[in-house]
Protein backbone atom coordinates (compact mmCIF):
# COMPACT_ATOMS: atom_id res chain seq x y z
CA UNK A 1 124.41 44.87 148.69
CA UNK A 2 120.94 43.84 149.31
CA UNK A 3 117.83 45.47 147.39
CA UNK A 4 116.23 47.08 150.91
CA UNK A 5 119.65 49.08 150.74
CA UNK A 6 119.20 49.78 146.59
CA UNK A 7 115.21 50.87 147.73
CA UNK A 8 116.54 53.15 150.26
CA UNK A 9 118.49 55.39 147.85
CA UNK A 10 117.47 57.99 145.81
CA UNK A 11 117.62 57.65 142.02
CA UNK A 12 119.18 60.69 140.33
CA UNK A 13 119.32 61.46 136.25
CA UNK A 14 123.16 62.18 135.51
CA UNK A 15 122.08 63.92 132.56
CA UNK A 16 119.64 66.64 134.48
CA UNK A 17 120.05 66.18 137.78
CA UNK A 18 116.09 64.94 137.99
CA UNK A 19 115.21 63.47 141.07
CA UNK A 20 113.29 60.23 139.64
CA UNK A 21 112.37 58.36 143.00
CA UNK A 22 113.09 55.24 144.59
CA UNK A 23 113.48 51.62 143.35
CA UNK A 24 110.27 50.19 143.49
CA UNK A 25 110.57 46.74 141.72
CA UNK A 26 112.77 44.52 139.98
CA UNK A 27 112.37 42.07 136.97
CA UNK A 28 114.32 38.85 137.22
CA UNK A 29 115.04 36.29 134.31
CA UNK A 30 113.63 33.47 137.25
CA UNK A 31 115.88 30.52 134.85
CA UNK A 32 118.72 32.50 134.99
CA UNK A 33 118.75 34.91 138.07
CA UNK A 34 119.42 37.93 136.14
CA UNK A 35 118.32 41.52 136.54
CA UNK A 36 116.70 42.33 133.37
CA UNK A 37 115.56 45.76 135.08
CA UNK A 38 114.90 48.17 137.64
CA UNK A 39 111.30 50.10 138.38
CA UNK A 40 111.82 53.55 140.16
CA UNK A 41 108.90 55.81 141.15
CA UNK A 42 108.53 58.77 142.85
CA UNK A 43 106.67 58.13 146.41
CA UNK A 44 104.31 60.61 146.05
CA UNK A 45 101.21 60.45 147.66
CA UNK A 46 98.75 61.93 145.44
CA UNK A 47 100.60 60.34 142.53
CA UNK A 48 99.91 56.96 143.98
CA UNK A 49 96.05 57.58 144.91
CA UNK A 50 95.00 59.12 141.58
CA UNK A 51 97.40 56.87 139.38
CA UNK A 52 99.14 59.48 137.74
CA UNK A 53 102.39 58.14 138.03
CA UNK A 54 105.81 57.98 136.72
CA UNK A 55 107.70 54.88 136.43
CA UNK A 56 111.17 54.83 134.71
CA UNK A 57 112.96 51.42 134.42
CA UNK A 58 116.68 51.05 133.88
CA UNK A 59 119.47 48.37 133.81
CA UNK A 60 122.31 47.68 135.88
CA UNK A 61 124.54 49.05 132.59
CA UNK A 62 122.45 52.51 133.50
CA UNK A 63 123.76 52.92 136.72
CA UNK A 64 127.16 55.39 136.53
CA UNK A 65 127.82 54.84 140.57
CA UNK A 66 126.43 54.33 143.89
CA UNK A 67 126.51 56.75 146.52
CA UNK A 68 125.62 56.46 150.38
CA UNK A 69 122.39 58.22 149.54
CA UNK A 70 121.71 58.64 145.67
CA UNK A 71 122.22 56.26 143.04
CA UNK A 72 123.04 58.21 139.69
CA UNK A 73 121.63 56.63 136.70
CA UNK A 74 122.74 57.43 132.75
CA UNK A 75 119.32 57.28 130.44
């Protein structure tokens, strides 16, 4: 699975059913070619312009399954 497809999906709280955005950017160990961590951000315009966002970053061991439109995460 490439990231485009990851970015494309929205991410979903298992624990509330919170809508918390879209993957937005990932960290990468560059030595090792690890994920350290996911960004996801609501794409919001007024959130972006005025810098009031919310960013919530998770791991890979977050991620409880991946659905043809959602991915649900465990925080």
């Amino acid at each position: 699975m490439n990231l485009s497809d990851l970015q494309s999906k929205e991410i979903v709280s298992v624990a509330d059913g919170k809508k918390l955005g879209h993957i937005v950017d990932v960290n990468v160990e560059v030595k090792e070619g690890k994920i350290n961590y996911f960004v996801a951000e609501q794409r919001k315009f007024f959130k972006r312009i005025f810098g009031n966002s919310t960013e919530v970053k998770f791991t890979i061991a977050n991620i409880e399954q991946i659905g043809e439109d959602v991915i649900l995460i465990k925080l």
